[in-house]
Protein backbone atom coordinates (compact mmCIF):
# COMPACT_ATOMS: atom_id res chain seq x y z
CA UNK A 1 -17.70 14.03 28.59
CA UNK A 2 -19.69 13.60 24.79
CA UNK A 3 -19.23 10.04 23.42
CA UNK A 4 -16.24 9.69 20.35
CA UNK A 5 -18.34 8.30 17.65
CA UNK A 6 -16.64 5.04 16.10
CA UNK A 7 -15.08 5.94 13.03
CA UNK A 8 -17.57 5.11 10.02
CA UNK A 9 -16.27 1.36 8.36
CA UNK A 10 -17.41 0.93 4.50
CA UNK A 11 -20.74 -0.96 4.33
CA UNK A 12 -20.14 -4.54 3.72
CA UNK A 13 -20.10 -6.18 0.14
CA UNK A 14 -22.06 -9.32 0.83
CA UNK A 15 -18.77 -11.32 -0.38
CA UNK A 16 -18.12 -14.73 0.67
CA UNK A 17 -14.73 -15.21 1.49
CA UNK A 18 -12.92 -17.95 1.54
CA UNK A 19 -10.92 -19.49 4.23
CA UNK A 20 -7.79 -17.17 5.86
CA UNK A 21 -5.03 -18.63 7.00
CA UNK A 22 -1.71 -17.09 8.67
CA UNK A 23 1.36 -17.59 6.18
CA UNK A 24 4.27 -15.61 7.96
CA UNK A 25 4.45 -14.55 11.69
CA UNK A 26 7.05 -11.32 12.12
CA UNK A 27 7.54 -9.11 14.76
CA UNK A 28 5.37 -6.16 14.73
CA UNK A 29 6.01 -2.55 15.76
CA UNK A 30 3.66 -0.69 17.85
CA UNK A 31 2.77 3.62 16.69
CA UNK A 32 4.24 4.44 20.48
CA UNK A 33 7.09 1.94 20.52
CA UNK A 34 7.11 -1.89 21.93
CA UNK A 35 6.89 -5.10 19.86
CA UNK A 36 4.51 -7.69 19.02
CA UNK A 37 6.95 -11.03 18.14
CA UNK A 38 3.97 -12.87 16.46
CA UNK A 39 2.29 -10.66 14.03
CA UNK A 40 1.13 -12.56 11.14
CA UNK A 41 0.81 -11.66 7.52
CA UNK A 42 -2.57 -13.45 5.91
CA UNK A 43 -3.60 -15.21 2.69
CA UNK A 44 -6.34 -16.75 1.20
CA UNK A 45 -6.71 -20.30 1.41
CA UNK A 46 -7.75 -20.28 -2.04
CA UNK A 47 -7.88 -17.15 -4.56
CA UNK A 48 -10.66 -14.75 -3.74
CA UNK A 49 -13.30 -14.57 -6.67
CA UNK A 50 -13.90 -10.76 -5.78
CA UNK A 51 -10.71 -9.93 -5.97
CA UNK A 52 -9.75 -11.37 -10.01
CA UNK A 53 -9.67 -8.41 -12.08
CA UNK A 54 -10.21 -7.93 -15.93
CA UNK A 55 -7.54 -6.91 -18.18
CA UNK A 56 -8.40 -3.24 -18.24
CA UNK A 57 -11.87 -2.68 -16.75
CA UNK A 58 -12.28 0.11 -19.10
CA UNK A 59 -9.48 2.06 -17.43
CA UNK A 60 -7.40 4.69 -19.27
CA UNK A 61 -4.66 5.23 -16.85
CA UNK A 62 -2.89 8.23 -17.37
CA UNK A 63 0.93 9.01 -15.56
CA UNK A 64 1.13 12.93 -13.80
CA UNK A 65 5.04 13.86 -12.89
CA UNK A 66 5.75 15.50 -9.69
CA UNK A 67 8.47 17.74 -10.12
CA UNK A 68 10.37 17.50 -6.44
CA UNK A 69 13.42 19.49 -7.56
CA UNK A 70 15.47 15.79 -9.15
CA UNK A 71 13.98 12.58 -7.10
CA UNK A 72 11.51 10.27 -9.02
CA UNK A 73 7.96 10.86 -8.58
CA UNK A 74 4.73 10.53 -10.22
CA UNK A 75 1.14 9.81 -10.08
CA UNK A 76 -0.96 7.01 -11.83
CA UNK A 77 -4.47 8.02 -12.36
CA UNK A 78 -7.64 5.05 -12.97
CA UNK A 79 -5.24 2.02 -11.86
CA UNK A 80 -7.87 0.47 -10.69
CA UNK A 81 -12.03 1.25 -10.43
CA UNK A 82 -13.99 2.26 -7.10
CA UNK A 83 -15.57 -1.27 -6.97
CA UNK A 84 -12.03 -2.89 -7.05
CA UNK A 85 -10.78 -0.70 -4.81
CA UNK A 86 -13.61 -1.45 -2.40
CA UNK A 87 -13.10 -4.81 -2.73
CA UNK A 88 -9.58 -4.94 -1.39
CA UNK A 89 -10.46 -3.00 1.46
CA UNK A 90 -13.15 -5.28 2.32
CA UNK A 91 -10.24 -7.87 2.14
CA UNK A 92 -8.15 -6.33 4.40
CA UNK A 93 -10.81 -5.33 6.97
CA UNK A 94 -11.48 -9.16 7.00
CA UNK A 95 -8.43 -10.21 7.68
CA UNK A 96 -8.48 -7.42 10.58
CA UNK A 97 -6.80 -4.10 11.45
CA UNK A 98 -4.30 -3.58 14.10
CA UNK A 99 -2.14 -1.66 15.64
CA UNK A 100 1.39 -3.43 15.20
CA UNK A 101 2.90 -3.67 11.60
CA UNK A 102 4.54 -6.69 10.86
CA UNK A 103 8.45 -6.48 9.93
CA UNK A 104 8.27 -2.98 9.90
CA UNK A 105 10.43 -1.15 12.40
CA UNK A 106 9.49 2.37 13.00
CA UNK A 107 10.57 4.56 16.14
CA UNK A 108 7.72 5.09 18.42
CA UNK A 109 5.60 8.38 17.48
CA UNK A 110 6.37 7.94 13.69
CA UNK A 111 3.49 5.37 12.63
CA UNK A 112 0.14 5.96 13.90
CA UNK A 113 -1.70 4.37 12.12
CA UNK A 114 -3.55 0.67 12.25
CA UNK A 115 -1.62 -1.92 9.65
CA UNK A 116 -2.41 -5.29 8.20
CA UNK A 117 -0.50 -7.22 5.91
CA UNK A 118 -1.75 -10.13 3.38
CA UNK A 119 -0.50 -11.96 0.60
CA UNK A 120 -2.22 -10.69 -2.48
CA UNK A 121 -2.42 -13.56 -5.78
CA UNK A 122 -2.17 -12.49 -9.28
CA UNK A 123 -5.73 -12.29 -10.22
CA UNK A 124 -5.37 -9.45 -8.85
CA UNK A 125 -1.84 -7.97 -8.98
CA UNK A 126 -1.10 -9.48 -12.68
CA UNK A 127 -3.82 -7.17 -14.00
CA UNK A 128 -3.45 -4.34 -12.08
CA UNK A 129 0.24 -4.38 -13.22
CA UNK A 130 -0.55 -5.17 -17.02
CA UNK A 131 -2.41 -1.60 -16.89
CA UNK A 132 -0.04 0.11 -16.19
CA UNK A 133 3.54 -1.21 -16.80
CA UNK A 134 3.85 1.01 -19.91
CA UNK A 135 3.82 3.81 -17.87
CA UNK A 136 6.44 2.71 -15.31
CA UNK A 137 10.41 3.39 -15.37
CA UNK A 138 11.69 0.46 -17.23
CA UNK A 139 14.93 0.55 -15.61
CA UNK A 140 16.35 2.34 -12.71
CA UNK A 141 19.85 2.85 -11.61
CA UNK A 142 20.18 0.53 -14.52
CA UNK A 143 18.27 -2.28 -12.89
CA UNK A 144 15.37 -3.58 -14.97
CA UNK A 145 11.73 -3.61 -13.97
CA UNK A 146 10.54 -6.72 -13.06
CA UNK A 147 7.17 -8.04 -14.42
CA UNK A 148 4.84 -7.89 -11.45
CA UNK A 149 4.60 -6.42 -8.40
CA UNK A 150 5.58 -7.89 -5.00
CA UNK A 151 2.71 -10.15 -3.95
CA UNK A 152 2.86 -8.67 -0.61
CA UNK A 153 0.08 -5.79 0.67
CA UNK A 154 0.63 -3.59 3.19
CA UNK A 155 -2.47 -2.27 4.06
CA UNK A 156 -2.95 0.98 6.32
CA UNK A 157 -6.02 2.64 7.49
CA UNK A 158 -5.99 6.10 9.23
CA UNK A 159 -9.08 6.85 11.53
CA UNK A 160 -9.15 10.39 13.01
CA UNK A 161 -5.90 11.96 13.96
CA UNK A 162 -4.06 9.35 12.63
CA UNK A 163 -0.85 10.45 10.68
CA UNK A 164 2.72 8.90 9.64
CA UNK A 165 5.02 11.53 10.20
CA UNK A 166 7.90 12.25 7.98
CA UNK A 167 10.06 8.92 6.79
CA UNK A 168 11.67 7.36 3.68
CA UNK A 169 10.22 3.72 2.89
CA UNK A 170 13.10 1.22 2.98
CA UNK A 171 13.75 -1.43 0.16
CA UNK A 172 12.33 -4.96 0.18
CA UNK A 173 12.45 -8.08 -1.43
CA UNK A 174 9.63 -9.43 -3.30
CA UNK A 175 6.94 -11.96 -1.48
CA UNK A 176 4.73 -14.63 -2.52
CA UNK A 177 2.95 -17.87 -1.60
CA UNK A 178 4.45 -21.50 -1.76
CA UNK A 179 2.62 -23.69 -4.11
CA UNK A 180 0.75 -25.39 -1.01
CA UNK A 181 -0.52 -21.57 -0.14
CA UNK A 182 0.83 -22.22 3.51
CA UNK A 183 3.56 -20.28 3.63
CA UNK A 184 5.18 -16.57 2.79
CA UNK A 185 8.30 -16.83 0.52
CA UNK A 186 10.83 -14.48 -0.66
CA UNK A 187 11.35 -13.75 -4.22
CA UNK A 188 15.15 -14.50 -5.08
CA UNK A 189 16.88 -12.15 -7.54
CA UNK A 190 14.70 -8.77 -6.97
CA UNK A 191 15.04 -5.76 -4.76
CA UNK A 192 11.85 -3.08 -4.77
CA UNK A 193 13.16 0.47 -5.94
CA UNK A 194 9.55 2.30 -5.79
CA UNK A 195 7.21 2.53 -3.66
CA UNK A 196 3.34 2.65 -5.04
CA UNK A 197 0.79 3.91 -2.61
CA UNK A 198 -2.61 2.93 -3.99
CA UNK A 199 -5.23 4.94 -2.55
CA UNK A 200 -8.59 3.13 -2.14
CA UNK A 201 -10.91 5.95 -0.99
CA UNK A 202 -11.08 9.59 -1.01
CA UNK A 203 -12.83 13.04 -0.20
CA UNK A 204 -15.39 12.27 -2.26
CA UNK A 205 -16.47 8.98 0.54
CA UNK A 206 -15.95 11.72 3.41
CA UNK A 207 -12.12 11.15 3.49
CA UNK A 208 -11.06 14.57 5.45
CA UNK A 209 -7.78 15.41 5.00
CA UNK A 210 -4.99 12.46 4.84
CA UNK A 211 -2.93 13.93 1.78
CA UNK A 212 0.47 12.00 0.87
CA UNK A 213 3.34 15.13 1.33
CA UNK A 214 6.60 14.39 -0.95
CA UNK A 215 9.74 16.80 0.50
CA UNK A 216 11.84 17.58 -2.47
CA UNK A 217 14.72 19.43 -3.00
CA UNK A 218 15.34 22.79 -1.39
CA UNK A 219 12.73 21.66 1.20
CA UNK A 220 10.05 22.49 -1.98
CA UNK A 221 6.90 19.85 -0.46
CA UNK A 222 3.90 18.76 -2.52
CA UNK A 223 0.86 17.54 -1.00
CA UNK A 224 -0.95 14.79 -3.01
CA UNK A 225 -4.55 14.48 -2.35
CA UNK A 226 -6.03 10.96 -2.40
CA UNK A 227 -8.38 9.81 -5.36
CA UNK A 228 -9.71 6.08 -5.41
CA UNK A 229 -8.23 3.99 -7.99
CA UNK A 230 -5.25 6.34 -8.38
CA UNK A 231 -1.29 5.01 -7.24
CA UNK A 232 1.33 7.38 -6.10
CA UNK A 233 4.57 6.12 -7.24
CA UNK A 234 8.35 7.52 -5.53
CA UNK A 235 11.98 6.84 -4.98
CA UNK A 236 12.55 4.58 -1.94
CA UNK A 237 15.31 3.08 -0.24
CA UNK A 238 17.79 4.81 1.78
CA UNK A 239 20.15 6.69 -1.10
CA UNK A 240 20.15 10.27 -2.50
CA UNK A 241 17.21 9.83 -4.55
CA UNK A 242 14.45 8.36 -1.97
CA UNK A 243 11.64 10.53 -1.23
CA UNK A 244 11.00 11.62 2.35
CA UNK A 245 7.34 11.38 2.64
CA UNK A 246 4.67 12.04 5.33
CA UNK A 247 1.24 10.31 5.27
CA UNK A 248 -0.71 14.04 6.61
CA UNK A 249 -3.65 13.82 9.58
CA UNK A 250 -6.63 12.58 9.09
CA UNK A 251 -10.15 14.04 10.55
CA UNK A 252 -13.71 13.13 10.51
CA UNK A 253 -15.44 9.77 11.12
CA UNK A 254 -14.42 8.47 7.55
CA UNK A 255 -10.97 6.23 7.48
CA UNK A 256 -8.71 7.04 4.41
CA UNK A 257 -7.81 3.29 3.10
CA UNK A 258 -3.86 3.17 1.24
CA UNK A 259 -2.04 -0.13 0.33
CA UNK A 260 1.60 0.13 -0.24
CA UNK A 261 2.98 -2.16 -3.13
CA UNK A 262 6.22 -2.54 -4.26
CA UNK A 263 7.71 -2.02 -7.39
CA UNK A 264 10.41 -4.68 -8.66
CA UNK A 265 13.31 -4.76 -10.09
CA UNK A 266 16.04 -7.46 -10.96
CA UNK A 267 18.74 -6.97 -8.09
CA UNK A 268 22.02 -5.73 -9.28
């Protein structure tokens, strides 16, 4: 039988991070069903020079609607640059892949993928969301956005023949850090209502296939290809509006790198 050839990690950045530390322990499910009761979520013991961004970074971010036949959907290009977005995978390959996804309960065939989760700080986030927050919904349902994202990254990579078959994304509550950076905490007053898939790689890095597909109304689908730096934004949450999605199969020795953020708003 030929050797599989390992699929191809990004070169390292020569970053020096500092200290990790385990701030939340969940249960995690596994891509063919079974739990993990201790997955953790991560942090930084301290904020992460290589992940503070600048106010704009020269960006120009332009919004794209998806027209899915009613439900709320739309594409962010130039959110952030190719070097950020190398730097947070870097991150999250630090704190380490792996196959269970913690607090995420999905029936067994559905994710198969590899998951981590970290606590992200606003050097990063606060930026990233000043770029852009002219462009987002300012209210939905009536609820108004909140100003920042959820602190809370979770992280996928797809190696070959990875794929997260068709699903809606629930609603969560907002995360951060205590002040002593120790622990995960819960955001009082907010519920997410959008889900924002940032994709940190693409075809041009050897990404082979791994488009986001969007099923609209009268089973219409659209197939969003991945482009580093840009953020797919949709309806989430399990009313008439979410967005069934599917995260399409990956091929080729080159991972395809997506963190899903959440977008806030004040709770009703």
């Amino acid at each position: 039988m030929d050797a599989v050839a390992d699929p191809v990690r990004p070169a390292p950045l020569g970053i020096d991070w500092p200290e990790s530390r385990e701030v939340a322990h969940l249960p995690g499910s596994l891509p063919m069903g079974g739990v993990v009761p201790m997955t953790p979520v991560h942090a930084f013991a301290r904020p992460a020079p290589a992940l503070q961004l600048d106010a704009d970074a020269g960006l120009r971010p332009q919004r794209r609607d998806i027209d899915l036949g009613g439900p709320l959907a739309f594409v962010i290009d130039e959110v952030v640059t190719a070097a950020e977005a190398r730097a947070i995978v870097a991150a999250s390959e630090y704190f380490g892949f792996r196959d269970e996804a913690p607090g995420i309960a999905t029936p067994p065939g559905m994710r198969m993928n590899k998951s981590v989760h970290w606590i992200a700080d606003e050097g990063l986030l606060g930026p990233m969301f000043a770029r852009i927050a002219h462009l987002l919904p300012a209210q939905v349902d009536g609820a108004p956005l909140h100003a920042g994202f959820s602190h809370r990254m979770n992280m996928y990579r797809y190696d070959a023949d990875d794929v997260f078959n068709r699903h809606i994304d629930g609603d969560w509550p907002g995360y951060g850090l205590d002040d002593a950076r120790r622990e995960m905490v819960e955001w009082p007053g907010l519920r997410s209502r959008l889900t924002m898939l940032l994709y940190l790689n693409d075809p041009e890095d050897g990404v082979l296939g791994g488009a986001t597909r969007l099923i609209g109304r009268g089973r219409r689908a659209v197939d969003v290809t991945p482009k580093t730096g840009a953020a797919l934004f949709f309806r989430h949450g399990f009313g008439p509006y979410s967005v069934p999605h599917e995260g399409r199969p990956v091929s080729g020795t080159v991972p395809k790198y997506v963190a899903r953020i959440n977008v806030m708003y004040r709770a009703g």
